[in-house]
C-alpha atoms as a PDB file:
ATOM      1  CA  UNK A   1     101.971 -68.462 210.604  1.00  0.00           C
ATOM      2  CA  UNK A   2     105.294 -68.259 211.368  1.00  0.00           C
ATOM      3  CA  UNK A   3     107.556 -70.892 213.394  1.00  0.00           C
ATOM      4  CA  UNK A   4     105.739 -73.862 212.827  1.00  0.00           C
ATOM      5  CA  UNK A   5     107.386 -76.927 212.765  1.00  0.00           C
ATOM      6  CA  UNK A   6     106.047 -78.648 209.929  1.00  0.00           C
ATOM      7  CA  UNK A   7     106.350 -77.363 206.375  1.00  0.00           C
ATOM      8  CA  UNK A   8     103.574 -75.422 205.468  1.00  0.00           C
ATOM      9  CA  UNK A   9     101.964 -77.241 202.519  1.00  0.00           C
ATOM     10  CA  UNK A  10     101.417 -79.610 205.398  1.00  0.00           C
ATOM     11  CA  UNK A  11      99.468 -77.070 207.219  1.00  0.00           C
ATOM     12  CA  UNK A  12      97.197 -76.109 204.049  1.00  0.00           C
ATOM     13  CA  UNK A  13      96.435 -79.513 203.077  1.00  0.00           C
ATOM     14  CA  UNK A  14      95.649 -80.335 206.382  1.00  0.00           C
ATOM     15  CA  UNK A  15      93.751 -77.032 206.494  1.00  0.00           C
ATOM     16  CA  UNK A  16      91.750 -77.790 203.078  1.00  0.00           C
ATOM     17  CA  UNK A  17      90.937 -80.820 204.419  1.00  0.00           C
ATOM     18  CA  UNK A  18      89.137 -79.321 207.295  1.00  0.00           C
ATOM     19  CA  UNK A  19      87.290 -77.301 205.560  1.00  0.00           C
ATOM     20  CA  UNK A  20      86.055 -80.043 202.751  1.00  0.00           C
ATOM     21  CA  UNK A  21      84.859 -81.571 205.758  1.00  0.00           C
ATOM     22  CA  UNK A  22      87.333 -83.893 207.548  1.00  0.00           C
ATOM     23  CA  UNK A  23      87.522 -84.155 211.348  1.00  0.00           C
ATOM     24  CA  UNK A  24      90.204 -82.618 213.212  1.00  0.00           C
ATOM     25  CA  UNK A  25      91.389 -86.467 214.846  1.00  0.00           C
ATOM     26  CA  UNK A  26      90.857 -87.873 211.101  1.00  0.00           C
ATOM     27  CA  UNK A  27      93.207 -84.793 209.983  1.00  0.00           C
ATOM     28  CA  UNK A  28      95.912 -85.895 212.806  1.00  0.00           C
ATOM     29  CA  UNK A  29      96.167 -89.475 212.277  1.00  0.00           C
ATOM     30  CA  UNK A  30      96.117 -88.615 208.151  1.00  0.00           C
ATOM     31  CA  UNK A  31      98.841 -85.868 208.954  1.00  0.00           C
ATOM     32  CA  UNK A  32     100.143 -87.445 211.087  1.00  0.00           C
ATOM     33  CA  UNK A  33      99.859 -84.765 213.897  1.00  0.00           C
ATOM     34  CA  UNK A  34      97.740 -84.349 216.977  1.00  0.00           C
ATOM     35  CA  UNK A  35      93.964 -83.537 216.918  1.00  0.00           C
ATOM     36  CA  UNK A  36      95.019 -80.831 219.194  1.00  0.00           C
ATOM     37  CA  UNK A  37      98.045 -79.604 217.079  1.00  0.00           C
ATOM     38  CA  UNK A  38      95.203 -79.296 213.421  1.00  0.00           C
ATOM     39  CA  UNK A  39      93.213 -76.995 216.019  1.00  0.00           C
ATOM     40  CA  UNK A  40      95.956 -75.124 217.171  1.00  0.00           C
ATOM     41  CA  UNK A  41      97.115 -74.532 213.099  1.00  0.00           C
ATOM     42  CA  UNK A  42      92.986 -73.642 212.916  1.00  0.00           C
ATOM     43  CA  UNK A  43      93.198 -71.128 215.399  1.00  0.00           C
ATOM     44  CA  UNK A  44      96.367 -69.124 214.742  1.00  0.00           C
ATOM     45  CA  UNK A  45      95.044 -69.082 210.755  1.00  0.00           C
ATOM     46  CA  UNK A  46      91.956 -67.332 212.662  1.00  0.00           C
ATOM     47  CA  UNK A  47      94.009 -65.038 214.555  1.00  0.00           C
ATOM     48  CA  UNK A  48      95.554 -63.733 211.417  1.00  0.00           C
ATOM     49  CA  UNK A  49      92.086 -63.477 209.346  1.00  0.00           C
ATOM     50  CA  UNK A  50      92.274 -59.730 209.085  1.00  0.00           C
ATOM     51  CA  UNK A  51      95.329 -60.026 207.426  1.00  0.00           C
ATOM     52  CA  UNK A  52      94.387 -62.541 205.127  1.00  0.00           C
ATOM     53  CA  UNK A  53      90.518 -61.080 204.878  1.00  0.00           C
ATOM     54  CA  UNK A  54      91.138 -57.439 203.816  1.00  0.00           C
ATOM     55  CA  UNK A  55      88.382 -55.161 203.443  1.00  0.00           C
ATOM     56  CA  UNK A  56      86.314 -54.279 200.324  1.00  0.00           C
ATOM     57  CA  UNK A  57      87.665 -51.231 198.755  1.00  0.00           C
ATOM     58  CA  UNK A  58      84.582 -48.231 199.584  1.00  0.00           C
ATOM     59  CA  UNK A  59      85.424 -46.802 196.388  1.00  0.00           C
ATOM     60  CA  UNK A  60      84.571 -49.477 193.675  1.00  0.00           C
ATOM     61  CA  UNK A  61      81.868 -51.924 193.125  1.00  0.00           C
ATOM     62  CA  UNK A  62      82.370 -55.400 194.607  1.00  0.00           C
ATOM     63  CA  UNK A  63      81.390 -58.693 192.667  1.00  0.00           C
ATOM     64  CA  UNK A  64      81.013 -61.625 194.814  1.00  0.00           C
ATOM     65  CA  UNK A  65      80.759 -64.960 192.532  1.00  0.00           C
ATOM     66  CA  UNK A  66      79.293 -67.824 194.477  1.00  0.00           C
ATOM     67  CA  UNK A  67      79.922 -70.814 192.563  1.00  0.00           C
ATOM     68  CA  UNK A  68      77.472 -74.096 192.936  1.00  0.00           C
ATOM     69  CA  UNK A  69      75.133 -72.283 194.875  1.00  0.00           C
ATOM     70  CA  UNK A  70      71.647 -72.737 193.697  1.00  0.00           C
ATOM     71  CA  UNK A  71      68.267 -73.173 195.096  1.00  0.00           C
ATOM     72  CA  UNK A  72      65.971 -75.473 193.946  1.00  0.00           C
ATOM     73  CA  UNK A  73      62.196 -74.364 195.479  1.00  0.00           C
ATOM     74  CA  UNK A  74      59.751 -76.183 195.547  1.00  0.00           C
ATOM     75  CA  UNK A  75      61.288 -79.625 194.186  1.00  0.00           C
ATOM     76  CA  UNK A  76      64.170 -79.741 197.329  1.00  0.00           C
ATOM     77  CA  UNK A  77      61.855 -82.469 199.614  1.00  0.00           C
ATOM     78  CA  UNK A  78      62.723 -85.810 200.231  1.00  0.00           C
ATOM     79  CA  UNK A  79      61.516 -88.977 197.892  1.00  0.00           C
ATOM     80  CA  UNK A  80      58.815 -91.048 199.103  1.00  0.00           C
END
């Protein structure tokens, strides 16, 4: 993500805090930076994700650890 003009720990925080959930005009005015310009820094990071993603090795096992993932059956309904 080259020639940005913000400092780029203000493009990952702004980034983490889209993906914890934060709204892109929320991330602006917290930023302070355009809804437009967070969506512009989410779409070049996307552009780039096969650099940043790069694929499993074929030649080794893979262990994927997915923490705080758990399913409650039967007992997930709402109160009454």
């Amino acid at each position: 993500m080259a020639c940005l003009r913000a400092p780029s720990s203000v493009v990952a925080t702004a980034l983490n805090s889209r993906t914890e959930g934060m709204g892109a005009q929320a991330a602006g005015r917290t930023f302070g930076k355009s809804h437009s310009t967070i969506l512009r820094w989410e779409e070049r990071l996307a552009n780039q994700v096969d650099a940043w993603s790069p694929p499993a090795p074929g030649d080794r096992e893979v262990t994927l650890e997915g923490d705080e993932v758990y399913t409650r059956v039967g007992e997930n309904r709402p109160p009454r």
